[in-house]
N, C-alpha and C. Protein backbone atom coordinates (compact mmCIF):
# COMPACT_ATOMS: atom_id res chain seq x y z
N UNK A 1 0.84 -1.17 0.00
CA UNK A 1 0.00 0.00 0.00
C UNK A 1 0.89 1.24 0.00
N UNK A 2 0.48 1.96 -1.11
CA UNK A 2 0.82 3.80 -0.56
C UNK A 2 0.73 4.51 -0.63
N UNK A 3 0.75 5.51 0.19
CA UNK A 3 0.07 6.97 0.60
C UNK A 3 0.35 7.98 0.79
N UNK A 4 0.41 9.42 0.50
CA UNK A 4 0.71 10.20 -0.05
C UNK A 4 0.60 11.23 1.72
N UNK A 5 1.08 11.69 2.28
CA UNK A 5 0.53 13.13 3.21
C UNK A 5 2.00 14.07 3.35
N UNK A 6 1.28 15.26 3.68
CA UNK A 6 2.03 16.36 4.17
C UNK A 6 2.38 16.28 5.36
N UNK A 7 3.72 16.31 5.80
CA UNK A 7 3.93 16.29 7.54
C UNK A 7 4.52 18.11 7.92
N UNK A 8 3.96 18.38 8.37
CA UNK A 8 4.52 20.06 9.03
C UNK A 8 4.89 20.09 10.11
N UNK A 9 6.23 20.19 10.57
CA UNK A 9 7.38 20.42 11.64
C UNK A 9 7.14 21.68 12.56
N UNK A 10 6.88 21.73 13.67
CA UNK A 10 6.77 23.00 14.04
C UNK A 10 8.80 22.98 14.69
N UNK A 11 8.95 24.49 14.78
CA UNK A 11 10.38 24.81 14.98
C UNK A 11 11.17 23.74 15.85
N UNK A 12 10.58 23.14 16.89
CA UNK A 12 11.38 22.63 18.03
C UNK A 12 11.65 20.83 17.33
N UNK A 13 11.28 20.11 16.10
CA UNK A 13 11.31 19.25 15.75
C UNK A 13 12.12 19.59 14.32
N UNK A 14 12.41 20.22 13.99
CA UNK A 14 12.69 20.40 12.62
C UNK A 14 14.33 19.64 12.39
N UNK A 15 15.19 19.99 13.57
CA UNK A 15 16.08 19.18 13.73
C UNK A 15 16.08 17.73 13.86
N UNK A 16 15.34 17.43 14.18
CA UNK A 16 15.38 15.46 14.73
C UNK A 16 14.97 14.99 13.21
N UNK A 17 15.31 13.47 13.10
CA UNK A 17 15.63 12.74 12.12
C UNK A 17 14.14 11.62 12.20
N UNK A 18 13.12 12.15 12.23
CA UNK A 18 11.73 11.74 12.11
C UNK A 18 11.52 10.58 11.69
N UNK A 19 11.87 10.80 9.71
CA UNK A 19 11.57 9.97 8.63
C UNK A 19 12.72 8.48 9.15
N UNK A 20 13.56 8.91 9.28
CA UNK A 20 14.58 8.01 9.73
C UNK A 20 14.36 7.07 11.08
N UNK A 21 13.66 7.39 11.71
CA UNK A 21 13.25 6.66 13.42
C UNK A 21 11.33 6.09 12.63
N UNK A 22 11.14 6.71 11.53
CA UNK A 22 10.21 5.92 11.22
C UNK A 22 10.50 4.81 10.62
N UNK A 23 11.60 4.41 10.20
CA UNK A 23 12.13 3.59 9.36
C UNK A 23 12.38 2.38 9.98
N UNK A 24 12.91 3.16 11.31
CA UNK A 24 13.95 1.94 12.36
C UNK A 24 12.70 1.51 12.84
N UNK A 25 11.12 1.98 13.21
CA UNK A 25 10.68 2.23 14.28
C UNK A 25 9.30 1.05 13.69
N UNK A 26 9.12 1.14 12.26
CA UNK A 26 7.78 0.88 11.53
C UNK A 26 7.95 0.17 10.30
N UNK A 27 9.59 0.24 10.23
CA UNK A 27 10.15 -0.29 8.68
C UNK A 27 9.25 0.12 7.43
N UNK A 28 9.03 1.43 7.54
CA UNK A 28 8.26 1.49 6.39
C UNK A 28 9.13 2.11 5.23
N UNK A 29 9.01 2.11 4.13
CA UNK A 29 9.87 2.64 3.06
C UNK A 29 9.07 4.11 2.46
N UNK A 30 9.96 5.18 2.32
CA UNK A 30 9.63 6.34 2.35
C UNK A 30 10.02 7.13 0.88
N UNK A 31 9.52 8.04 0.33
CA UNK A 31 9.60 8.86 -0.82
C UNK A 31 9.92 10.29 -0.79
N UNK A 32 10.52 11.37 -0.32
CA UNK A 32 10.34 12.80 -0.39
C UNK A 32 9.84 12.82 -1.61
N UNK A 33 8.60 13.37 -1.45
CA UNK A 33 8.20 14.11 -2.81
C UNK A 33 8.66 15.43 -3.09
N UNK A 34 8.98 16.12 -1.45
CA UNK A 34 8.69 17.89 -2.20
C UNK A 34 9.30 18.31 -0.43
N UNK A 35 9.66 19.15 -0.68
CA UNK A 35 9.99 19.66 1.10
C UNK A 35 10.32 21.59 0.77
N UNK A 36 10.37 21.96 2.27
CA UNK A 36 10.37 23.12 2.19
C UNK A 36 10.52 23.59 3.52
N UNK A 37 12.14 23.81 3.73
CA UNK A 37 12.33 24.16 5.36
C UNK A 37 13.00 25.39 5.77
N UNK A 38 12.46 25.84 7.06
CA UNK A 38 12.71 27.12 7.09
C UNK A 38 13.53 27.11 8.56
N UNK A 39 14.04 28.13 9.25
CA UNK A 39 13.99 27.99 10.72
C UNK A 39 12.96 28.16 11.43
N UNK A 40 11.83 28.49 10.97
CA UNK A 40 10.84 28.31 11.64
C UNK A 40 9.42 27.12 11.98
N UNK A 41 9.71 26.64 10.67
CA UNK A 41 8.99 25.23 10.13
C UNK A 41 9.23 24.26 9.14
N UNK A 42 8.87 23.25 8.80
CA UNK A 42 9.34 22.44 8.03
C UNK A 42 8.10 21.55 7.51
N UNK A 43 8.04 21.91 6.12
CA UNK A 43 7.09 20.78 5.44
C UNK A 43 7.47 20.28 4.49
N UNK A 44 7.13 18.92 4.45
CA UNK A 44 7.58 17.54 3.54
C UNK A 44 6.05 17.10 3.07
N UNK A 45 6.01 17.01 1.90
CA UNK A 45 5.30 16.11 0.95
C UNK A 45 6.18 14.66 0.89
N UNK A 46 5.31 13.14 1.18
CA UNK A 46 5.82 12.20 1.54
C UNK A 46 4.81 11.20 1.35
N UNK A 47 5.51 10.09 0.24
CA UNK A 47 5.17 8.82 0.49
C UNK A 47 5.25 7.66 0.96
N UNK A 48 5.03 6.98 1.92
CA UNK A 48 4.76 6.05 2.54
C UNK A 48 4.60 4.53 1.95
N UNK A 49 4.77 3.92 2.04
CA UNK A 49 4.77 2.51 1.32
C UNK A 49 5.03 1.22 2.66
N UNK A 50 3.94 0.68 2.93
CA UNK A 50 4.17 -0.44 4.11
C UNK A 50 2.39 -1.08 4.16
N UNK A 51 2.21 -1.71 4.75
CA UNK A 51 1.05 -2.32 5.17
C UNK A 51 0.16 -1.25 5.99
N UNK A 52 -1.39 -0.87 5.57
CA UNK A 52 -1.82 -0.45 6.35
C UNK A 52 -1.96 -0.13 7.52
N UNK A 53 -1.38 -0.83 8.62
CA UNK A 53 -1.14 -1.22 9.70
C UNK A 53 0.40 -0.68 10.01
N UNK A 54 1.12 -0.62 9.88
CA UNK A 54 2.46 0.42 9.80
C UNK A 54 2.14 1.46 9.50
N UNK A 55 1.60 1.87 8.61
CA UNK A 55 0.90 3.21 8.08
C UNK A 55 0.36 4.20 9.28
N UNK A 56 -0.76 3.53 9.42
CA UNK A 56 -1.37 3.83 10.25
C UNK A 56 -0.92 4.05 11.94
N UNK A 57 0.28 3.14 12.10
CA UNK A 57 0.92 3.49 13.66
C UNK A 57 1.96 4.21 13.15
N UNK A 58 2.76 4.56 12.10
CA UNK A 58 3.64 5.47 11.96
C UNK A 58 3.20 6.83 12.51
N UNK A 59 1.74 7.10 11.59
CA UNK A 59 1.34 8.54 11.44
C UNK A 59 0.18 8.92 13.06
N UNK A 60 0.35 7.37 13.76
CA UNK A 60 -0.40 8.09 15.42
C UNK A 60 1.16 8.55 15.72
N UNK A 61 2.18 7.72 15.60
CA UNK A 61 3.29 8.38 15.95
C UNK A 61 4.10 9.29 16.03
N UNK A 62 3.50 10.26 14.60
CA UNK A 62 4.30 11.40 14.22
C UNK A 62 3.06 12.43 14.56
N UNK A 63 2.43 12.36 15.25
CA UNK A 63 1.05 13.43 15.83
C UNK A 63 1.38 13.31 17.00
N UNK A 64 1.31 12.22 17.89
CA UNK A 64 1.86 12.14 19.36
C UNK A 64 3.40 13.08 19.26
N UNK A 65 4.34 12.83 18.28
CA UNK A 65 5.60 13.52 18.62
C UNK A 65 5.15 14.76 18.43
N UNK A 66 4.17 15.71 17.60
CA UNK A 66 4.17 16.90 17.11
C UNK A 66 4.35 17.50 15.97
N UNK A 67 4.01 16.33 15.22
CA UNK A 67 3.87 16.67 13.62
C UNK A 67 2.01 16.79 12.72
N UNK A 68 2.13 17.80 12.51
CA UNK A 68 0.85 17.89 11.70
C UNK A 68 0.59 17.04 10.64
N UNK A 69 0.18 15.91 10.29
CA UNK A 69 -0.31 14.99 9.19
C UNK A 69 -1.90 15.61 8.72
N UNK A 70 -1.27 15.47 7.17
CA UNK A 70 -2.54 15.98 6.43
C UNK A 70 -1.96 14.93 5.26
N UNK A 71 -3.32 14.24 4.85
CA UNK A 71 -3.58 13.33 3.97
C UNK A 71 -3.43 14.38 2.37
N UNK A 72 -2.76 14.05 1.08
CA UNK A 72 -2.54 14.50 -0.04
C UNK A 72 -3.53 13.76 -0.88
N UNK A 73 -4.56 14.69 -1.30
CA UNK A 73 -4.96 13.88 -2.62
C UNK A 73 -4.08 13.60 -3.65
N UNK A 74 -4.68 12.35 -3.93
CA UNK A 74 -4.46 11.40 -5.12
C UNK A 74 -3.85 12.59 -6.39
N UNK A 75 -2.51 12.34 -6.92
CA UNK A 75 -2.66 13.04 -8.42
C UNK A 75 -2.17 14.36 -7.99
N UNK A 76 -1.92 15.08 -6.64
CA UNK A 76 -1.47 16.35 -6.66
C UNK A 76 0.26 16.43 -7.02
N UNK A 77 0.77 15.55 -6.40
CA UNK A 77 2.30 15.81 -7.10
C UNK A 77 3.33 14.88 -7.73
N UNK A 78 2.13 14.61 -8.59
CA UNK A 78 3.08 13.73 -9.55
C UNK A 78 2.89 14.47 -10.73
């Protein structure tokens, strides 16, 4: 399965290695589509590729840490 969302960094996370502890954490395999970081915030367009079920505990995981997840429609950046 895979799925497309926006993750938005607020300042105090922008440093830590997220995508990477999702990797170790959920083994899921990952895509940058698109990013855009500032010192004040950080947003990544990102695909996801794992079993629903990884998917799905990755992204309670990256909301519990303090990341904004927003689902990308289908077809926006390809």
């Amino acid at each position: 399965m895979t799925e497309r969302y926006y993750l938005s960094y607020p300042r105090d996370l922008i440093k830590q290695p997220l995508l990477y502890q999702l990797v170790k954490k959920f083994d899921l395999v990952f895509n940058i589509r698109g990013a855009s970081v500032s010192e004040e915030m950080g947003l990544v367009a990102v695909e996801f590729e794992g079993s629903s079920e990884q998917i799905d505990r990755a992204l309670s995981w990256l909301r519990q840490t303090g990341v904004i997840v927003e689902p990308i429609e289908k077809n926006v950046i390809e």
